[in-house]
N, C-alpha and C. Protein backbone atom coordinates (compact mmCIF):
# COMPACT_ATOMS: atom_id res chain seq x y z
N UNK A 1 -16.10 3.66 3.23
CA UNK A 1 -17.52 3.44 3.43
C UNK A 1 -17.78 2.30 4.40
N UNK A 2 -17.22 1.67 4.47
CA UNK A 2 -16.92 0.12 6.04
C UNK A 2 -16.99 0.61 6.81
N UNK A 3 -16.25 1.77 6.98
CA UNK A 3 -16.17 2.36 8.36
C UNK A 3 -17.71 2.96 8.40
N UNK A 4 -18.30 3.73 8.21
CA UNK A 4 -19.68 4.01 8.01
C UNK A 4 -20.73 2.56 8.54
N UNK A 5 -20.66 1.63 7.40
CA UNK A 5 -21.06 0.96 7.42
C UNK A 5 -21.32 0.06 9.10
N UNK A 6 -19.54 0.10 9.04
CA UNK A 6 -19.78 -0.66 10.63
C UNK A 6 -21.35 0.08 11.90
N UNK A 7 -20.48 1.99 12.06
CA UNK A 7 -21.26 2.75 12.61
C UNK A 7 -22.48 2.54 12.74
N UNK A 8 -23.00 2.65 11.59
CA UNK A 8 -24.44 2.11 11.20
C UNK A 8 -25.07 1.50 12.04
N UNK A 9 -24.60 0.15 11.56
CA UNK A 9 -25.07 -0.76 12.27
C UNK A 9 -25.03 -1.22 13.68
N UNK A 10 -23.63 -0.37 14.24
CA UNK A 10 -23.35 -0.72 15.47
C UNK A 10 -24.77 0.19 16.33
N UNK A 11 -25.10 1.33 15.75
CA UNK A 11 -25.79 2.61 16.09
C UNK A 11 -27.32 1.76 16.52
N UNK A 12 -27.48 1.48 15.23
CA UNK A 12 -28.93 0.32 14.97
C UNK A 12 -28.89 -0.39 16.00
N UNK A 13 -27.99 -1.24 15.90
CA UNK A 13 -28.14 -2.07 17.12
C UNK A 13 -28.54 -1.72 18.78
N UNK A 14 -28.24 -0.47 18.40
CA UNK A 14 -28.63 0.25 19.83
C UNK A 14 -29.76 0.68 20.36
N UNK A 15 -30.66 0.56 18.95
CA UNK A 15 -32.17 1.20 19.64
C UNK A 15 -32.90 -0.05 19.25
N UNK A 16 -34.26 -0.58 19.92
CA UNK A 16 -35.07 -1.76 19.55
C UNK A 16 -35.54 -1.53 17.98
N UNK A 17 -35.45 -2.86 16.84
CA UNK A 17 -35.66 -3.17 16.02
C UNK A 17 -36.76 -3.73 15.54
N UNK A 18 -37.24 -4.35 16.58
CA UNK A 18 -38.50 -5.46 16.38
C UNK A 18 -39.57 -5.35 16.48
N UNK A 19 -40.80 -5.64 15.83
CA UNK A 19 -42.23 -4.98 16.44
C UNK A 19 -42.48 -5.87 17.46
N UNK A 20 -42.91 -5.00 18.63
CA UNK A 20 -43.21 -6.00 19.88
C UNK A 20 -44.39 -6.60 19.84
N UNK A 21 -45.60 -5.88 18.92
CA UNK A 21 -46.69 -6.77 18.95
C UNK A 21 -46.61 -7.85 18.74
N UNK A 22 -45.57 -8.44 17.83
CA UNK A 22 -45.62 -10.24 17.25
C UNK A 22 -45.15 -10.88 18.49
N UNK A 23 -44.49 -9.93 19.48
CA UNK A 23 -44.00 -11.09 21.08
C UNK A 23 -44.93 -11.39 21.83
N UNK A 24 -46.60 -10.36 21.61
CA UNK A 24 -47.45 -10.21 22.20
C UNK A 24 -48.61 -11.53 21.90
N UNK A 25 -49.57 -11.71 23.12
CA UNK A 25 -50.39 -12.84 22.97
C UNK A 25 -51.66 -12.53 23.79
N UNK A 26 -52.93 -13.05 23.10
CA UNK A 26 -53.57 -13.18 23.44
C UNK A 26 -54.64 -14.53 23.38
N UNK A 27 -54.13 -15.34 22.44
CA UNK A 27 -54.57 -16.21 22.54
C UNK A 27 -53.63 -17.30 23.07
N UNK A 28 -54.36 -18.66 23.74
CA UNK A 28 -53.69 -19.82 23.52
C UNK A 28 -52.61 -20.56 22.53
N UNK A 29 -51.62 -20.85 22.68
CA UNK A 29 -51.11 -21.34 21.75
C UNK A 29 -51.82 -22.43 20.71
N UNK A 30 -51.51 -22.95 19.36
CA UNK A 30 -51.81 -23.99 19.11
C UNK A 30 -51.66 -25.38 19.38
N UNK A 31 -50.35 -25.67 20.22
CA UNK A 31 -49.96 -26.38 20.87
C UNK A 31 -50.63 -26.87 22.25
N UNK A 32 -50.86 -26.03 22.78
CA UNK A 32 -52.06 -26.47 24.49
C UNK A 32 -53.37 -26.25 24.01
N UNK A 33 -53.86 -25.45 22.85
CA UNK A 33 -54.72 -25.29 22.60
C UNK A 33 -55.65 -26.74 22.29
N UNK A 34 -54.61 -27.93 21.54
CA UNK A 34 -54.97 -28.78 21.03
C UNK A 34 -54.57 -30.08 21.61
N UNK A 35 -53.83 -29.91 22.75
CA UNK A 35 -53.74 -30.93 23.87
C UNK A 35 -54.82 -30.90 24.53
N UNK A 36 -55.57 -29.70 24.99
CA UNK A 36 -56.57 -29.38 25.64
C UNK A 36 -57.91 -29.83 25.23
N UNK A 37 -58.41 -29.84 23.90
CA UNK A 37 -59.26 -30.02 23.09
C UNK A 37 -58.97 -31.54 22.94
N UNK A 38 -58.11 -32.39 22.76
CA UNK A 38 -57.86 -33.87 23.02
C UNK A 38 -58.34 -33.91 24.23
N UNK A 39 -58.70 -33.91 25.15
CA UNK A 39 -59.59 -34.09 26.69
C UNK A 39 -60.64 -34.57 26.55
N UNK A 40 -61.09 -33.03 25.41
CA UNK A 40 -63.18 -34.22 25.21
C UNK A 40 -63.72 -33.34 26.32
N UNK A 41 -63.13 -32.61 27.42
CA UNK A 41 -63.65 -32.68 28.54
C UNK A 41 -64.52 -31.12 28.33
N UNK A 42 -65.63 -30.89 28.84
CA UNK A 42 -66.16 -29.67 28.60
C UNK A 42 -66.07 -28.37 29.21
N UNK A 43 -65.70 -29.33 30.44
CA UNK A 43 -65.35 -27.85 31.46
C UNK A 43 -63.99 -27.26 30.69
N UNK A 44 -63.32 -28.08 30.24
CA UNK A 44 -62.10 -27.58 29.28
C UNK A 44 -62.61 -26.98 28.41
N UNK A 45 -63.37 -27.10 27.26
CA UNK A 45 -64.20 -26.97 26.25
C UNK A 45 -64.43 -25.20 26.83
N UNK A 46 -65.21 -24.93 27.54
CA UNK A 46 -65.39 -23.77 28.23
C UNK A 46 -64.40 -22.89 28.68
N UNK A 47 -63.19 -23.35 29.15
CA UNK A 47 -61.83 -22.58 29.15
C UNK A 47 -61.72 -22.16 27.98
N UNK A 48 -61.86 -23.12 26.86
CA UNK A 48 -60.87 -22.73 25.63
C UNK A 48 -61.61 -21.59 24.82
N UNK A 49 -63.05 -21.82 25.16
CA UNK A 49 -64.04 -20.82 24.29
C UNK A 49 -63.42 -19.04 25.15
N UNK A 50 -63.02 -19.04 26.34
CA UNK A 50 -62.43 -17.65 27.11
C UNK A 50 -61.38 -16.97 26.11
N UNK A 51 -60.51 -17.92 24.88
CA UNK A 51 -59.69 -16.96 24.32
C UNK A 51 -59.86 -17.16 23.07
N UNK A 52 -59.29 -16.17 21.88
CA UNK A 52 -58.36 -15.52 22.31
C UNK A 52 -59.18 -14.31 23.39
N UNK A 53 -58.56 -13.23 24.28
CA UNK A 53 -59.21 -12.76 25.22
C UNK A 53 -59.63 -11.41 24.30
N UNK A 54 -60.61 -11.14 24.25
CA UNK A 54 -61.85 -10.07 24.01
C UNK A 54 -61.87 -9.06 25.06
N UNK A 55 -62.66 -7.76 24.57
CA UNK A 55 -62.33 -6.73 24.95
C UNK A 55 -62.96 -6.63 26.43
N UNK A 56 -64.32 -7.10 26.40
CA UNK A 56 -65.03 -7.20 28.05
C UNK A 56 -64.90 -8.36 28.73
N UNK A 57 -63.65 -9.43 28.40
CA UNK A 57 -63.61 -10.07 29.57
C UNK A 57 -63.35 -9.88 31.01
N UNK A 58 -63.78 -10.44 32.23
CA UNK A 58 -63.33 -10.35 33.00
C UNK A 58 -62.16 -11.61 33.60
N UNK A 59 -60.81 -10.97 34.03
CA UNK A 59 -59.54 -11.75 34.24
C UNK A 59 -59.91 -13.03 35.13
N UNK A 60 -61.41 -12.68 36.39
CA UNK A 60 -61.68 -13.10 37.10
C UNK A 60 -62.69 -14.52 36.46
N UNK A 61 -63.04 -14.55 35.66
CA UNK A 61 -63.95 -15.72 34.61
C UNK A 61 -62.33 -16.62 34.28
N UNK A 62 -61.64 -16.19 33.77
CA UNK A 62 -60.28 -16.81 33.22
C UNK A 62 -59.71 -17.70 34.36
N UNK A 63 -59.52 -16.97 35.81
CA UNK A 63 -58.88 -17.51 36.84
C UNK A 63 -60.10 -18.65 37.26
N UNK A 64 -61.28 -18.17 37.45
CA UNK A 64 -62.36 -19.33 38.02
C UNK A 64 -62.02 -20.42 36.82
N UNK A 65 -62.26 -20.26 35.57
CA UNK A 65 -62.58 -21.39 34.71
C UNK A 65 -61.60 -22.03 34.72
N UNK A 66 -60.20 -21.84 34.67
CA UNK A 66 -58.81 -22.79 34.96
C UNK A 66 -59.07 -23.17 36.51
N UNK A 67 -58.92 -22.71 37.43
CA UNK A 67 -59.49 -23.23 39.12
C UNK A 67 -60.14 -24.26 38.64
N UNK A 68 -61.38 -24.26 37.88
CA UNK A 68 -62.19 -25.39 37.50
C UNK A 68 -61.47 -26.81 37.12
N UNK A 69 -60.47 -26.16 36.57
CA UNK A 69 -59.60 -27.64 35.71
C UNK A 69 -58.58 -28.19 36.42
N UNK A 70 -58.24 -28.09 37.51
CA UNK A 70 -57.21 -28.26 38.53
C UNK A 70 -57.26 -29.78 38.82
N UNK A 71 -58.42 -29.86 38.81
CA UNK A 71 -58.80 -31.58 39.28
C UNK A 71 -58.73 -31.88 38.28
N UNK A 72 -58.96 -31.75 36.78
CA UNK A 72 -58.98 -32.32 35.50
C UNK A 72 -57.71 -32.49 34.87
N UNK A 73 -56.81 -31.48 35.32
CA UNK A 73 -55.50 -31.67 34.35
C UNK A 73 -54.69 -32.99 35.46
N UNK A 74 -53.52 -33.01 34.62
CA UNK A 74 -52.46 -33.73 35.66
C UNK A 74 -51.57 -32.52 36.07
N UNK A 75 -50.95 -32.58 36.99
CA UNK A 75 -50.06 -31.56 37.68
C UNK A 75 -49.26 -30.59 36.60
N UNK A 76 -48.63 -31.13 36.17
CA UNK A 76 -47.74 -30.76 35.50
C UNK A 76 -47.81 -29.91 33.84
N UNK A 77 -49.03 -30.66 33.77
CA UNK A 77 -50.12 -29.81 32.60
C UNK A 77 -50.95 -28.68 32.66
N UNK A 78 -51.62 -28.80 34.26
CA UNK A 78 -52.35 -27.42 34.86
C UNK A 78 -51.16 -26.61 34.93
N UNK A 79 -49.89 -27.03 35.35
CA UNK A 79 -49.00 -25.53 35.59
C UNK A 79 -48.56 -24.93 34.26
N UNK A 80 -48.28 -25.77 33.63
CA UNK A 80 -48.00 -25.27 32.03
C UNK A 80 -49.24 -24.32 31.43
N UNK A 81 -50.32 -25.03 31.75
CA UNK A 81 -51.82 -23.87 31.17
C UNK A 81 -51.78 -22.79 32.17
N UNK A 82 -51.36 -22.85 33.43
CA UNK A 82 -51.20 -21.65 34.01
C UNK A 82 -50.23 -20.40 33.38
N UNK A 83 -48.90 -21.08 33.65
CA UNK A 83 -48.22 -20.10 33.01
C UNK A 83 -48.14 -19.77 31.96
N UNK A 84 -48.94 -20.35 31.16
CA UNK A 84 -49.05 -19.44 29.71
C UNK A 84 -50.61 -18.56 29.69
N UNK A 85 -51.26 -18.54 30.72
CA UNK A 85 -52.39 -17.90 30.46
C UNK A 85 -52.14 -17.20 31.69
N UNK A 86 -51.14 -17.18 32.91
CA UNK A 86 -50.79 -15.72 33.13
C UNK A 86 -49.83 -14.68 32.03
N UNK A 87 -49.37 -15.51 31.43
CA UNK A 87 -48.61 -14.73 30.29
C UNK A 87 -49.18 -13.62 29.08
N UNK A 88 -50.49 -14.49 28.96
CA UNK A 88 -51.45 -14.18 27.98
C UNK A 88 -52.10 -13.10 28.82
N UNK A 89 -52.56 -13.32 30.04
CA UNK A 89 -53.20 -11.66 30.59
C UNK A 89 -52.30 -11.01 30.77
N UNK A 90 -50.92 -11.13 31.37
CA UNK A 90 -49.66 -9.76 31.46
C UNK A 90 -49.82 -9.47 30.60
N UNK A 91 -49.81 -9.45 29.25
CA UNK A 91 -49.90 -9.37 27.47
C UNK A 91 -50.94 -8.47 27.50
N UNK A 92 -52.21 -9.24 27.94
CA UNK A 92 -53.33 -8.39 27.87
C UNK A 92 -53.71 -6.85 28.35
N UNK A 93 -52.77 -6.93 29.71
CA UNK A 93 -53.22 -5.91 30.43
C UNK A 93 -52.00 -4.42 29.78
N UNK A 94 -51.00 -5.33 29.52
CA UNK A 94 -50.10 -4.26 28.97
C UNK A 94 -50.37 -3.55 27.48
N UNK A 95 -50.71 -4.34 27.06
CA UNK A 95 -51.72 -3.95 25.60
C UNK A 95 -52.79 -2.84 25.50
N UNK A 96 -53.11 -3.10 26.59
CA UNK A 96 -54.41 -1.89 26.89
C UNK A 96 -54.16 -1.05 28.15
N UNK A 97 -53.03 -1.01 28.22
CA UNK A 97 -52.54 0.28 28.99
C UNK A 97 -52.07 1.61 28.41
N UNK A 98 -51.55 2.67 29.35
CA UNK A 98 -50.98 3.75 28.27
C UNK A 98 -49.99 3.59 27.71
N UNK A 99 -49.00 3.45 28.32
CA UNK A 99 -47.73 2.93 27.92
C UNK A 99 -48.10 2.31 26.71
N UNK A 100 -48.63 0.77 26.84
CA UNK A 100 -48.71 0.29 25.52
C UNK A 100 -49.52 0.72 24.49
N UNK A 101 -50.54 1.17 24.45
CA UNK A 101 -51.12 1.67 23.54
C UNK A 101 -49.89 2.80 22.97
N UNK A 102 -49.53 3.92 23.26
CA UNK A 102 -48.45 4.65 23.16
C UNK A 102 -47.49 3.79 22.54
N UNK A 103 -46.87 2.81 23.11
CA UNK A 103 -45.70 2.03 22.12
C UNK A 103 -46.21 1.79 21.13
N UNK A 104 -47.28 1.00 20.84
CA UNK A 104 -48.05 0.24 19.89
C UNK A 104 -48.35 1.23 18.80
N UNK A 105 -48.56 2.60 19.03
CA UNK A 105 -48.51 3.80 18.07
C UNK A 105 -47.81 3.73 17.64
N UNK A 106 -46.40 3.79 18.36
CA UNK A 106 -44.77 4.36 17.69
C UNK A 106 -44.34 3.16 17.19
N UNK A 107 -44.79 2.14 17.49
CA UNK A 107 -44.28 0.86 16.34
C UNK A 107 -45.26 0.81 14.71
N UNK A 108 -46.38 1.06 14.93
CA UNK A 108 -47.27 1.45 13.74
C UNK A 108 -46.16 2.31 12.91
N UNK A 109 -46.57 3.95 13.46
CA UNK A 109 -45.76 4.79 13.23
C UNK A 109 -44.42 4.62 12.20
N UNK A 110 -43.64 3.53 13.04
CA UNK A 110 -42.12 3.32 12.60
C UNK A 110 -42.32 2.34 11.24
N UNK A 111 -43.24 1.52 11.23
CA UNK A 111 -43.26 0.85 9.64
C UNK A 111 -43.53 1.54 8.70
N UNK A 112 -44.52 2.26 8.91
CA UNK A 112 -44.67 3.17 7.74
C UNK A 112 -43.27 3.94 7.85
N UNK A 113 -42.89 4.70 8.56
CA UNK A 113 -42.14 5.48 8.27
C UNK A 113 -40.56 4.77 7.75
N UNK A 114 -40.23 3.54 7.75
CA UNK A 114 -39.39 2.84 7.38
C UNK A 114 -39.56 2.18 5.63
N UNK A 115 -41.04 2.10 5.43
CA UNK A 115 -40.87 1.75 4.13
C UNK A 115 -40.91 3.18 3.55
N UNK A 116 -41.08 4.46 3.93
CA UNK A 116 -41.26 5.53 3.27
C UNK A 116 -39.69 6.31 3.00
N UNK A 117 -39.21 5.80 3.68
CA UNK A 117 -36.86 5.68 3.61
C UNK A 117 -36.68 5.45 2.66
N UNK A 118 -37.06 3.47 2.80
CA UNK A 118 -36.84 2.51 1.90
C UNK A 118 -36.80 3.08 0.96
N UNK A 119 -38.08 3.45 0.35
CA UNK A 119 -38.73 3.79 -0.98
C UNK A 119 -38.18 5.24 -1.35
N UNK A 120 -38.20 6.37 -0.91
CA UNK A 120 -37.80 7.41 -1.12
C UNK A 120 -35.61 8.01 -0.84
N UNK A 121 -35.20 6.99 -0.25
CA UNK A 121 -34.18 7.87 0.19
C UNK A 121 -33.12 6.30 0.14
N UNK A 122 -33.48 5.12 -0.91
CA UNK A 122 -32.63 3.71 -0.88
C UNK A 122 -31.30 3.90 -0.52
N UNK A 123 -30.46 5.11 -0.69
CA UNK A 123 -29.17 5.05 -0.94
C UNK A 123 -28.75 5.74 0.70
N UNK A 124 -29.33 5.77 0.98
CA UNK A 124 -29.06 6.02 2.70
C UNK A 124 -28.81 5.36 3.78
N UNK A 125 -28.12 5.64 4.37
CA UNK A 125 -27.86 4.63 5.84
C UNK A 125 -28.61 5.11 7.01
N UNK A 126 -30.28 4.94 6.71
CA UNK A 126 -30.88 5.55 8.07
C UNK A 126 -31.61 4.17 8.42
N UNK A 127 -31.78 4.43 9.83
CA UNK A 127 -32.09 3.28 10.82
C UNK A 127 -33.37 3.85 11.91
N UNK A 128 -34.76 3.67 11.80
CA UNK A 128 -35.72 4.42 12.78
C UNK A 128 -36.46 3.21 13.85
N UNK A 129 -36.05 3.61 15.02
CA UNK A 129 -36.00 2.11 16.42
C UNK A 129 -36.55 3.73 17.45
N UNK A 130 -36.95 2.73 18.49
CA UNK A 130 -36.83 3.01 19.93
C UNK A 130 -35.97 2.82 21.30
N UNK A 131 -35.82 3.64 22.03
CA UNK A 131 -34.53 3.78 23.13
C UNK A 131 -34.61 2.00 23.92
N UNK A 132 -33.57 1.09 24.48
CA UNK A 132 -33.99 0.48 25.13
C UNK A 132 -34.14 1.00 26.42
N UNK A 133 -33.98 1.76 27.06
CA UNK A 133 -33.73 2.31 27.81
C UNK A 133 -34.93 2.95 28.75
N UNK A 134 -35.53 3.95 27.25
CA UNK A 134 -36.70 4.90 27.12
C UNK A 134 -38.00 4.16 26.09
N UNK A 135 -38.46 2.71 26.44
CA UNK A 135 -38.97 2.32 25.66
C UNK A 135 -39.97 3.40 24.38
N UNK A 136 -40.94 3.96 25.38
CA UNK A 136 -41.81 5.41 24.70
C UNK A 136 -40.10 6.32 24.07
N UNK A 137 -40.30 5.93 22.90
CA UNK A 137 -39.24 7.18 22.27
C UNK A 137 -39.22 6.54 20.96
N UNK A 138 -38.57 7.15 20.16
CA UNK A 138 -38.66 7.17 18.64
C UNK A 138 -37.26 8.26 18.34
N UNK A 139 -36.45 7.43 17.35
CA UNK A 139 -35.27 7.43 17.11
C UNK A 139 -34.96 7.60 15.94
N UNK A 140 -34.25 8.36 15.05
CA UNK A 140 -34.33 8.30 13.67
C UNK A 140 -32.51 8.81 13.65
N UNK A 141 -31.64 7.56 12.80
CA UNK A 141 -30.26 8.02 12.92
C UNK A 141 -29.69 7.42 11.78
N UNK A 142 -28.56 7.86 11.41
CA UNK A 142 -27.83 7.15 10.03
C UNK A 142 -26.75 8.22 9.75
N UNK A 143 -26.51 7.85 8.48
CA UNK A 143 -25.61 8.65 7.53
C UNK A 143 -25.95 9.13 6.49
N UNK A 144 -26.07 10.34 6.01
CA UNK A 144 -26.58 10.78 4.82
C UNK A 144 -25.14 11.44 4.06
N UNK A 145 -25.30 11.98 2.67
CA UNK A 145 -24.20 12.16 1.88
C UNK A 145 -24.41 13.76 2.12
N UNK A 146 -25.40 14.50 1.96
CA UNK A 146 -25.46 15.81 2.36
C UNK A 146 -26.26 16.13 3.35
N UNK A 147 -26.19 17.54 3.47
CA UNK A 147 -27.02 18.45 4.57
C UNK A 147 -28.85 18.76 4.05
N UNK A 148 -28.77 18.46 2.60
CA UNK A 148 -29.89 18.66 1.81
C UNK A 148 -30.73 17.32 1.77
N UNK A 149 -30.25 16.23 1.66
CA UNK A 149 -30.78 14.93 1.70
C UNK A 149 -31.05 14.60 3.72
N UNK A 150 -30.34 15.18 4.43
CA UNK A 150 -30.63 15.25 5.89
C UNK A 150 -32.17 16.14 5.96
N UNK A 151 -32.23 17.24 5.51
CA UNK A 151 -32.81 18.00 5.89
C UNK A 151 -34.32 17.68 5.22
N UNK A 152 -34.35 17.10 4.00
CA UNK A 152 -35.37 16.19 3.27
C UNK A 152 -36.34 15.20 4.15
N UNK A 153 -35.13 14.32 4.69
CA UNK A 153 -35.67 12.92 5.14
C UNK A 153 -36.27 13.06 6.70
N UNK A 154 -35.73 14.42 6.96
CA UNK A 154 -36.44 15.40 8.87
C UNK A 154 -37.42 15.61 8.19
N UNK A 155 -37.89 16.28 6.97
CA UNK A 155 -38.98 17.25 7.13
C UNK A 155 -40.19 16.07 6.19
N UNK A 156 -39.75 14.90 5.57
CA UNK A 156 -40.96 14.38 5.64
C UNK A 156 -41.36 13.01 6.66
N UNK A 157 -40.08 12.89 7.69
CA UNK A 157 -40.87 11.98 8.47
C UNK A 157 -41.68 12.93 9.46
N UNK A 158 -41.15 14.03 9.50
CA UNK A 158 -41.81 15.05 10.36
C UNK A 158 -43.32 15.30 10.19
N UNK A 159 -43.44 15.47 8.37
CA UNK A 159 -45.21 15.68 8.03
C UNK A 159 -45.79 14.35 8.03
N UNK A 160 -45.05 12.93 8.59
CA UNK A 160 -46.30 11.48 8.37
C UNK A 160 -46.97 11.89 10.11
N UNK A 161 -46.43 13.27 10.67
CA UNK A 161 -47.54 12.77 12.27
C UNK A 161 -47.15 11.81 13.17
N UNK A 162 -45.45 12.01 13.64
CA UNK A 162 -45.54 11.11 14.72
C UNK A 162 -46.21 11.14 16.01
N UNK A 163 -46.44 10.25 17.01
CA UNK A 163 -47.45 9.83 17.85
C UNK A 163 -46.30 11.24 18.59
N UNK A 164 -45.02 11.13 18.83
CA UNK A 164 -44.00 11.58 19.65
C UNK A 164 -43.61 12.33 18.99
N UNK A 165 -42.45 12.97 19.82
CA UNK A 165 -41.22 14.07 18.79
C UNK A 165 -40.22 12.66 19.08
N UNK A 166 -39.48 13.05 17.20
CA UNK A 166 -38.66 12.41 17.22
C UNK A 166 -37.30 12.77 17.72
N UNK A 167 -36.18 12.08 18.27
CA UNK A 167 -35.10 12.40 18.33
C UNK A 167 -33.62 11.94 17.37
N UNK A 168 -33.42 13.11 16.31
CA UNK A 168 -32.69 12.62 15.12
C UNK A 168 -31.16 12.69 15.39
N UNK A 169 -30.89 11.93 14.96
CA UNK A 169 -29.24 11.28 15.08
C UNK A 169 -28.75 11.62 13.70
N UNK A 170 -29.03 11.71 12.76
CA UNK A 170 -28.84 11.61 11.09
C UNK A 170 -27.23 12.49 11.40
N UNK A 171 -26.36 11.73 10.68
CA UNK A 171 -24.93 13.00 10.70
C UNK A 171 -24.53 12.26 9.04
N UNK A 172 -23.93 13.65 8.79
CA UNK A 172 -23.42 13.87 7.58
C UNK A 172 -22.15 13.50 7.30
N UNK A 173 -21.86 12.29 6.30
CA UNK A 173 -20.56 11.61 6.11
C UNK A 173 -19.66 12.20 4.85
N UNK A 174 -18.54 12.15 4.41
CA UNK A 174 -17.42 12.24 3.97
C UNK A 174 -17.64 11.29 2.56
């Protein structure tokens, strides 16, 4: 069963694990958020009210209102609020694209369908990720003890409605 075991995991390791929304940002950190707010200064005050960023902002209010603070910060502090609030719109814009909206499904998607394993099928070695490769994809692979417990754990991740078709790996062990 080690040997399995290793597989497993080596397999897992192969498709993304992590929900990407928690890498995702839209607000300021708490950290600049509250260096910033130590200023006092209002034109800052007015930057900070821009996030977290909302659905009808325009990117172009974000870029003027930091432009604004250029003379206010010290060098080295404006570039730091820069690059984290171009970070925060790459975030933004990818969030509300197709692609991401689409990922952002299949990561929904994959929690539920991971505690519904958990809970229904504990004694299994299944693992459900996305390609790194093929980010848009959905992956469902492991080891099961039969062809009947395989054919179970296809046909009800099949009825939760994935966003995608899945592509199943599941093989039957010894």
């Amino acid at each position: 069963m080690t040997n399995i075991t290793e597989r497993y995991n080596q397999e897992k390791e192969s498709t993304i694990q992590y929900d990407i929304s928690e890498l995702l940002h839209t607000d300021l950190s708490d950290d600049l958020k509250e260096r910033l707010m130590n200023l006092g200064n209002p034109t800052v005050g007015k930057f900070i009210a821009l996030f977290p960023i909302q659905d009808k902002i325009k990117f172009s209010a974000i870029r003027d209102a930091l432009n604004d603070m250029k003379d206010i910060l010290p060098k080295n502090f404006f570039e730091d609020t820069k690059d984290e609030v171009t970070e925060i719109c790459d975030d933004y814009k990818w969030l509300n694209s197709k692609n991401g909206k689409l990922i952002l499904k299949i990561e929904e998607w994959i929690k539920e369908a991971r505690h519904c394993v958990a809970f229904d099928f504990p004694s299994e070695y299944i693992y459900i990720g996305r390609s790194f490769i093929a980010p848009v994809s959905l992956i469902v692979g492991g080891y099961v003890k039969e062809l009947n417990t395989k054919t179970m754990i296809e046909s009800c991740l099949d009825n939760m409605n994935p966003p995608i078709d899945i592509e199943y790996r599941i093989l039957i062990c010894d």
